[in-house]
PDB file of N, CA and C in Angstrom:
ATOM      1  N   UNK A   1      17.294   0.630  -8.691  1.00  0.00           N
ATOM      2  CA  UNK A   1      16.435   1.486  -7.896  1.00  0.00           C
ATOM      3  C   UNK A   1      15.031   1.584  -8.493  1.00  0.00           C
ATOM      4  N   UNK A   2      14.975   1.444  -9.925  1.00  0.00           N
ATOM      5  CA  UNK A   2      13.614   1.671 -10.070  1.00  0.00           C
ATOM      6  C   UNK A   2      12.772   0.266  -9.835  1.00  0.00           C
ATOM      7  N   UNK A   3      13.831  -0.401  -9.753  1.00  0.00           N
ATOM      8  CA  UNK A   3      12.606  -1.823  -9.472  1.00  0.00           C
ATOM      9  C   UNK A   3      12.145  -1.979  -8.081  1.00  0.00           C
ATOM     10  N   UNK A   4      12.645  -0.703  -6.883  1.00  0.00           N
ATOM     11  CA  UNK A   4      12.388  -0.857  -5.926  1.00  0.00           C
ATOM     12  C   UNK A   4      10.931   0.156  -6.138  1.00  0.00           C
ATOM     13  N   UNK A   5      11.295   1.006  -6.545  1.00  0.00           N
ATOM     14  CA  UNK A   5      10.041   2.330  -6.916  1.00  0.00           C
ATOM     15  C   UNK A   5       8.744   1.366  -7.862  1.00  0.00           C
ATOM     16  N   UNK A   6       9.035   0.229  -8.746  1.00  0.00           N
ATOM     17  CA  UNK A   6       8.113  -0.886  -9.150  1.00  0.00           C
ATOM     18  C   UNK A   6       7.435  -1.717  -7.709  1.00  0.00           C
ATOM     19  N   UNK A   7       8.128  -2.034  -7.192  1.00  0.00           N
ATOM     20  CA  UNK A   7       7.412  -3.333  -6.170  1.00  0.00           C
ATOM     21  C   UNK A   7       6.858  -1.919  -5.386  1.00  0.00           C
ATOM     22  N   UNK A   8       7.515  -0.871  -4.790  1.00  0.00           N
ATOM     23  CA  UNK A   8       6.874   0.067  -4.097  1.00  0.00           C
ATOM     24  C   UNK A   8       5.399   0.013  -4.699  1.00  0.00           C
ATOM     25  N   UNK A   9       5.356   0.697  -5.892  1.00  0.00           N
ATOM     26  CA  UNK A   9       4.028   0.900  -6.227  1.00  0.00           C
ATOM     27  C   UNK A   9       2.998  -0.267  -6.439  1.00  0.00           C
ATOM     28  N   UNK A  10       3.611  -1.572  -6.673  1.00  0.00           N
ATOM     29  CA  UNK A  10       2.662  -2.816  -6.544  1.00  0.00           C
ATOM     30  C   UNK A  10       2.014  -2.457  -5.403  1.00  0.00           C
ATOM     31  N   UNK A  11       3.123  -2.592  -4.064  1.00  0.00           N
ATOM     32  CA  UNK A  11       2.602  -3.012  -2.763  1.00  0.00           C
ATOM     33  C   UNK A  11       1.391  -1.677  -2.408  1.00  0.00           C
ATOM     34  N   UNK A  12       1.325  -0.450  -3.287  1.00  0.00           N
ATOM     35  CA  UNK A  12       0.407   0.379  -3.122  1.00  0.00           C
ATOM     36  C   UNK A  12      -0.999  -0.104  -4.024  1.00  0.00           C
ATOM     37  N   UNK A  13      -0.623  -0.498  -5.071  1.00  0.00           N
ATOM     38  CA  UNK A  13      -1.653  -0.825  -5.396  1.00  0.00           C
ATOM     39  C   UNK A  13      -2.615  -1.874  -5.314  1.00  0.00           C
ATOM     40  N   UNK A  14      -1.989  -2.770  -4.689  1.00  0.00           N
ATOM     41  CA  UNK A  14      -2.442  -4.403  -4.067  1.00  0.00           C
ATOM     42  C   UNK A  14      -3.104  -3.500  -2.621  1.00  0.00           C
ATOM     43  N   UNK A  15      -2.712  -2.743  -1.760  1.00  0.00           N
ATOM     44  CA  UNK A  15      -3.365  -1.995  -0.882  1.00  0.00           C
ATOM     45  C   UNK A  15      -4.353  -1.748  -1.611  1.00  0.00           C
ATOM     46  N   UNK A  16      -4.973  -0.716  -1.942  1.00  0.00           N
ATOM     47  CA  UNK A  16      -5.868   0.148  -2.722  1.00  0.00           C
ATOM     48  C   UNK A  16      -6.765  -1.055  -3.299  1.00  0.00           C
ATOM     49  N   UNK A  17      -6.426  -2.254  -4.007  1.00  0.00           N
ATOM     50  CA  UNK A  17      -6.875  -3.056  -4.434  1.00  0.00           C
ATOM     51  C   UNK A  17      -7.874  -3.741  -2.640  1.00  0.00           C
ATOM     52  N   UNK A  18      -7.325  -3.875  -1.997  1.00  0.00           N
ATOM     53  CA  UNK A  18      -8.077  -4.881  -1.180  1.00  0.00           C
ATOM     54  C   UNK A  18      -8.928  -4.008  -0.261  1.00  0.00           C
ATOM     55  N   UNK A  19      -8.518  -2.624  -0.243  1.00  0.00           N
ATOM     56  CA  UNK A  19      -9.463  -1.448   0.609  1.00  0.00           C
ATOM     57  C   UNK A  19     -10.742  -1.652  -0.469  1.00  0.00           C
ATOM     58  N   UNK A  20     -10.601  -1.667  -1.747  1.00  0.00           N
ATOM     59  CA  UNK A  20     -11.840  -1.617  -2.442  1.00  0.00           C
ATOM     60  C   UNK A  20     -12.775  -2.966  -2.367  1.00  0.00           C
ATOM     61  N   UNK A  21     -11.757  -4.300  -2.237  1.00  0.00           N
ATOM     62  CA  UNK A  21     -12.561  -5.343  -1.623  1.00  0.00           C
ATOM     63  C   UNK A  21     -13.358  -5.214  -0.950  1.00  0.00           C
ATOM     64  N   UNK A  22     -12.663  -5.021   0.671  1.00  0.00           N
ATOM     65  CA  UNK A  22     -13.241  -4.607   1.445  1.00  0.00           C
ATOM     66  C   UNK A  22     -14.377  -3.785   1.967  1.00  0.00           C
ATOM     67  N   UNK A  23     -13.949  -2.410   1.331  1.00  0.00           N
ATOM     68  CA  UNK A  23     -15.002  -1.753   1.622  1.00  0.00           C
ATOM     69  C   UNK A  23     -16.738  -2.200   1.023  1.00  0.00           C
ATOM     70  N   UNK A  24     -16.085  -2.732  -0.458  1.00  0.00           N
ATOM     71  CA  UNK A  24     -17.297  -2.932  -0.999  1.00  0.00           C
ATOM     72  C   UNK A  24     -18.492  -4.424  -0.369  1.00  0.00           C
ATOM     73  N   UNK A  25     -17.288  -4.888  -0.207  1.00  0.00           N
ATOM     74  CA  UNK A  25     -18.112  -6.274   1.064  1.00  0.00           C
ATOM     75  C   UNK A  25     -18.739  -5.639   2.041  1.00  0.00           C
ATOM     76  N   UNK A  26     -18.317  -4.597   2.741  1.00  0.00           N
ATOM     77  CA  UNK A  26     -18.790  -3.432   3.898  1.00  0.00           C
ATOM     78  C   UNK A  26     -20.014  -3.128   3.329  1.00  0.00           C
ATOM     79  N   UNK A  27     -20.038  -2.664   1.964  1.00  0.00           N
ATOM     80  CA  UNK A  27     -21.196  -2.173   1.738  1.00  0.00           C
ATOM     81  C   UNK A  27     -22.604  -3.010   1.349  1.00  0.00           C
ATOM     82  N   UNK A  28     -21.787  -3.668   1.058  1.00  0.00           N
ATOM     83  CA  UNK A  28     -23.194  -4.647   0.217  1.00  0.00           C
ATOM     84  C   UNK A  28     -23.602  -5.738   1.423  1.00  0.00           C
ATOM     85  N   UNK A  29     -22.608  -6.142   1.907  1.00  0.00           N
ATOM     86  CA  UNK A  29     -23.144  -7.439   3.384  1.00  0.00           C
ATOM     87  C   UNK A  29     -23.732  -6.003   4.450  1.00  0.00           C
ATOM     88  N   UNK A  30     -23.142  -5.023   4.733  1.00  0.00           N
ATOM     89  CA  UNK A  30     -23.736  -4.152   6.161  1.00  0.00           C
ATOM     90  C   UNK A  30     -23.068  -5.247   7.119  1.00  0.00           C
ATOM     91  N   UNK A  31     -24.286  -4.409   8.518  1.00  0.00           N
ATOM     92  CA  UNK A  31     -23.270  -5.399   9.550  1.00  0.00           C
ATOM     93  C   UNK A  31     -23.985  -6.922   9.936  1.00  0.00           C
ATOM     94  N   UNK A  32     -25.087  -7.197   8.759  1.00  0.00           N
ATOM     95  CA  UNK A  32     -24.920  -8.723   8.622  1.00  0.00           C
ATOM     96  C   UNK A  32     -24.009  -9.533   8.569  1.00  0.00           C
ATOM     97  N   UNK A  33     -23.287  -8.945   7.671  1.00  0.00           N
ATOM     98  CA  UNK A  33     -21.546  -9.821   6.969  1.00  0.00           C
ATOM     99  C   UNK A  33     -20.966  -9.900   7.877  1.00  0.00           C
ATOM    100  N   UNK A  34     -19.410 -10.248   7.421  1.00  0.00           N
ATOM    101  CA  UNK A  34     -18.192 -10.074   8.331  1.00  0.00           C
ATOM    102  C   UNK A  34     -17.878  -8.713   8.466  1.00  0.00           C
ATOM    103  N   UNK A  35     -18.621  -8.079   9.668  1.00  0.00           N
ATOM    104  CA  UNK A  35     -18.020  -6.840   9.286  1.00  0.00           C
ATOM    105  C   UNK A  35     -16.826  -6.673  10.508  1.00  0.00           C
ATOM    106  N   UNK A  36     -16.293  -7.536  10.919  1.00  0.00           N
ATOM    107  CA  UNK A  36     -14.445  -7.495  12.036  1.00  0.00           C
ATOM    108  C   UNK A  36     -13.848  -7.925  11.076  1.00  0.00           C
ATOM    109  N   UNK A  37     -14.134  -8.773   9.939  1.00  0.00           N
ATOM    110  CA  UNK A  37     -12.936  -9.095   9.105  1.00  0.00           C
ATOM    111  C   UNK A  37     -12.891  -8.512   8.273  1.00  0.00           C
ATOM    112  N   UNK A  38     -13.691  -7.415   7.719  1.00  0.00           N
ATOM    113  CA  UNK A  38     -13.382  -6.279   6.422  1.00  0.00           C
ATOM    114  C   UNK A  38     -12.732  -5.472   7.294  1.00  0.00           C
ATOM    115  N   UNK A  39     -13.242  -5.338   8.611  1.00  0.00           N
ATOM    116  CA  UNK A  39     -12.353  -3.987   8.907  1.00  0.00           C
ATOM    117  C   UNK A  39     -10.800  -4.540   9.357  1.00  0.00           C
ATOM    118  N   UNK A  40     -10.742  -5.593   9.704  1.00  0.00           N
ATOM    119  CA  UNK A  40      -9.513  -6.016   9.611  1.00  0.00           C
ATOM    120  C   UNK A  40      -8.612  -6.316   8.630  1.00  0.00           C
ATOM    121  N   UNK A  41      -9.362  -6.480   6.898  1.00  0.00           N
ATOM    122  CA  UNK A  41      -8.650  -6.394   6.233  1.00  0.00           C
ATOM    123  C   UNK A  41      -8.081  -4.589   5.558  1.00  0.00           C
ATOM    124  N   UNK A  42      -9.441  -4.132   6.189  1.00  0.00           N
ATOM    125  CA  UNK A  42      -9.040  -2.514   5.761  1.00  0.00           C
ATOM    126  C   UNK A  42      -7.819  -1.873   6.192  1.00  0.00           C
ATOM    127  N   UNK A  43      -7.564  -2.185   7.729  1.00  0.00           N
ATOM    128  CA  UNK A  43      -6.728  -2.012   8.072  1.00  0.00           C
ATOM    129  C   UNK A  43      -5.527  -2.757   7.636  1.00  0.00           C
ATOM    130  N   UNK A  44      -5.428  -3.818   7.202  1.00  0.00           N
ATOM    131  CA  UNK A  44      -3.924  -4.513   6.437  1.00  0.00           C
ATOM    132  C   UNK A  44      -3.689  -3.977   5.418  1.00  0.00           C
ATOM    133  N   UNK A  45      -4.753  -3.434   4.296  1.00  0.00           N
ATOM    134  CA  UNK A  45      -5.024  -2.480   3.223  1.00  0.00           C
ATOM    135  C   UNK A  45      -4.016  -1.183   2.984  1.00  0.00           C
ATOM    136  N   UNK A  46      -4.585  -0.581   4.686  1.00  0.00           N
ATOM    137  CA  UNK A  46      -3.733   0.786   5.381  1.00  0.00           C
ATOM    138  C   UNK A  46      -2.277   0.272   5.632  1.00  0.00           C
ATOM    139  N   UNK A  47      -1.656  -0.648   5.788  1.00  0.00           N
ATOM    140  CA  UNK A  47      -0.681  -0.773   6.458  1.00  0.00           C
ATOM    141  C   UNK A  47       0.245  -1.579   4.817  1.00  0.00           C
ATOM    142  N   UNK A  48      -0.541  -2.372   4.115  1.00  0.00           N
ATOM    143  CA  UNK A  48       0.358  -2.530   2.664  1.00  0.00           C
ATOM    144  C   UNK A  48       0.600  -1.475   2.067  1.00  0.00           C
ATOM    145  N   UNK A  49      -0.465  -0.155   1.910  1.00  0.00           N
ATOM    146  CA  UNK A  49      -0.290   1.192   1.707  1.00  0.00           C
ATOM    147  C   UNK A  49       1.071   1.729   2.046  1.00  0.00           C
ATOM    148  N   UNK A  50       0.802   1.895   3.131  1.00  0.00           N
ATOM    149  CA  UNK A  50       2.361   2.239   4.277  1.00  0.00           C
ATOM    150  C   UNK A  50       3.451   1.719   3.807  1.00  0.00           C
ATOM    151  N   UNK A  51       3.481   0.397   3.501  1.00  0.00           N
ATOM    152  CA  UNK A  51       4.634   0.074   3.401  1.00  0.00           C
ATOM    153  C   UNK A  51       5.168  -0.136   1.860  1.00  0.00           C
ATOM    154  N   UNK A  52       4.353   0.130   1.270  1.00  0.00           N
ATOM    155  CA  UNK A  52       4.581   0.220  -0.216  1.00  0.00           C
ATOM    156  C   UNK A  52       5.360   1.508  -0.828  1.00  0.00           C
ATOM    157  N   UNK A  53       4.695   2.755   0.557  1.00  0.00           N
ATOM    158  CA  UNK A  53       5.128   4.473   0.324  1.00  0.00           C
ATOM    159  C   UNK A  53       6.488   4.119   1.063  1.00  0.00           C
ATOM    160  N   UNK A  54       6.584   3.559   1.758  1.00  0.00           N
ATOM    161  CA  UNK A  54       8.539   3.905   2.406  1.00  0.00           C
ATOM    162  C   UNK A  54       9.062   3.256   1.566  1.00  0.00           C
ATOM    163  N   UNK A  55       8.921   1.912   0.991  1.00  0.00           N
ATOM    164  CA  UNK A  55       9.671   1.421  -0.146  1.00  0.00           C
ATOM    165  C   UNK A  55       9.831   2.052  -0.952  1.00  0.00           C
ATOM    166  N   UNK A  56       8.827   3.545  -1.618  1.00  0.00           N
ATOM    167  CA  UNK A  56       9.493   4.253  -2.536  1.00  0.00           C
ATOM    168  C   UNK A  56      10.112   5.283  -2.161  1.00  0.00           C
ATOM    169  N   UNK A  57       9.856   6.153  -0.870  1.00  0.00           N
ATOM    170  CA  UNK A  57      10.262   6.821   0.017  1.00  0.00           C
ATOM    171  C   UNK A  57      11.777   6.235  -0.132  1.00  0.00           C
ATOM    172  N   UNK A  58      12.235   5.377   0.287  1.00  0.00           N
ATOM    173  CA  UNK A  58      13.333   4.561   0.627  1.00  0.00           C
ATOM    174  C   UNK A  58      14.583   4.877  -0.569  1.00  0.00           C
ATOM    175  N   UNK A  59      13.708   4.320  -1.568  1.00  0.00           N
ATOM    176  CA  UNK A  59      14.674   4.358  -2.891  1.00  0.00           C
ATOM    177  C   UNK A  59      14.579   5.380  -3.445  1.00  0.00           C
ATOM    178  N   UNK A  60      13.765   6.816  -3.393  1.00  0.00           N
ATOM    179  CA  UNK A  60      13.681   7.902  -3.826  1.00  0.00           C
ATOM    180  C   UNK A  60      14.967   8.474  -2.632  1.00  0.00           C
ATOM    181  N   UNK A  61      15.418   8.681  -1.707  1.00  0.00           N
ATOM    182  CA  UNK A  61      16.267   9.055  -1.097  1.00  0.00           C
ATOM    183  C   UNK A  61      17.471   8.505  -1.818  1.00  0.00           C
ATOM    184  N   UNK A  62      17.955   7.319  -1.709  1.00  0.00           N
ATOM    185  CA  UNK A  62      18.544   6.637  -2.522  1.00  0.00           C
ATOM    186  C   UNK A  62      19.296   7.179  -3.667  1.00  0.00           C
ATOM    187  N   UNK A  63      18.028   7.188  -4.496  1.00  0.00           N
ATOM    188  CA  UNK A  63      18.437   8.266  -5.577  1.00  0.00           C
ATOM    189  C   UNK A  63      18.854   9.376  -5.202  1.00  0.00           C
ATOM    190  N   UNK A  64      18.303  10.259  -4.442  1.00  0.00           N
ATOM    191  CA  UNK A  64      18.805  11.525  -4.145  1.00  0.00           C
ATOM    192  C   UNK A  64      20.700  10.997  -3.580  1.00  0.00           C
ATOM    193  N   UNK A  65      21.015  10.758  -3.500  1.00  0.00           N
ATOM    194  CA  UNK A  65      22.108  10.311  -2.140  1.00  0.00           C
ATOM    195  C   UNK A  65      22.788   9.881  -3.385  1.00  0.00           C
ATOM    196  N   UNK A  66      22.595   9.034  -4.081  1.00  0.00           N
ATOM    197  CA  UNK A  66      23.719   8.562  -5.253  1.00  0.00           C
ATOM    198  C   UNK A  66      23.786   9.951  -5.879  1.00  0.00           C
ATOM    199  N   UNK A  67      22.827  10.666  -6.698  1.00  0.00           N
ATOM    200  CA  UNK A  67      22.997  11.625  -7.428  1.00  0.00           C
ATOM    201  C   UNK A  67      23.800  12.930  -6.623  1.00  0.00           C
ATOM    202  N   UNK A  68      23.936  13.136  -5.474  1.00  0.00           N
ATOM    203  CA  UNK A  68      24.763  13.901  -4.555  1.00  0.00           C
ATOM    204  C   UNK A  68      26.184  13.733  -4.600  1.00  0.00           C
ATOM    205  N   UNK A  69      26.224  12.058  -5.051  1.00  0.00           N
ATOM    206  CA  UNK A  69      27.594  12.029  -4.867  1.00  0.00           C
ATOM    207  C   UNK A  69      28.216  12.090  -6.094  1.00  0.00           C
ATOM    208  N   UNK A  70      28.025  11.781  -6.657  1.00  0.00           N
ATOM    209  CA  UNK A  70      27.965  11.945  -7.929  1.00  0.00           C
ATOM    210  C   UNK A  70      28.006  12.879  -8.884  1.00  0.00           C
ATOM    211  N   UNK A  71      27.198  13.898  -8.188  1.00  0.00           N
ATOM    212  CA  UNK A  71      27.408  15.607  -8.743  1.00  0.00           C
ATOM    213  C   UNK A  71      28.651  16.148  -8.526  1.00  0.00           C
TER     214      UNK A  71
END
């Protein structure tokens, strides 16, 4: 379980990692740059986020649910 609560938090931080890409390409190109493909990666950003929190969401229940039975 905790290696699920590990990749969970990768997949949050590889998010967080590419929102800061992003945004910072946002900032420094303006809307000279690509600015449909930063916001399209912002949004994949938002959504590796997401899915990084139910993966720990996931296995934090998990835990709860073994330790229930168990008690």
């Amino acid at each position: 379980m905790l290696g699920a609560i590990a990749e969970g938090l990768r997949g949050v931080d590889a998010g967080f990692d590419r929102m800061d890409r992003a945004a910072a390409a946002i900032a420094k190109d303006g809307a000279a740059g690509d600015l449909a493909g930063n916001m399209v990666d912002m949004m994949r950003a938002r959504q590796d986020v997401r899915a990084g929190l139910a993966v720990i969401r996931t296995a934090d229940e998990t835990i709860g649910s073994l330790l229930d039975i168990l008690a």
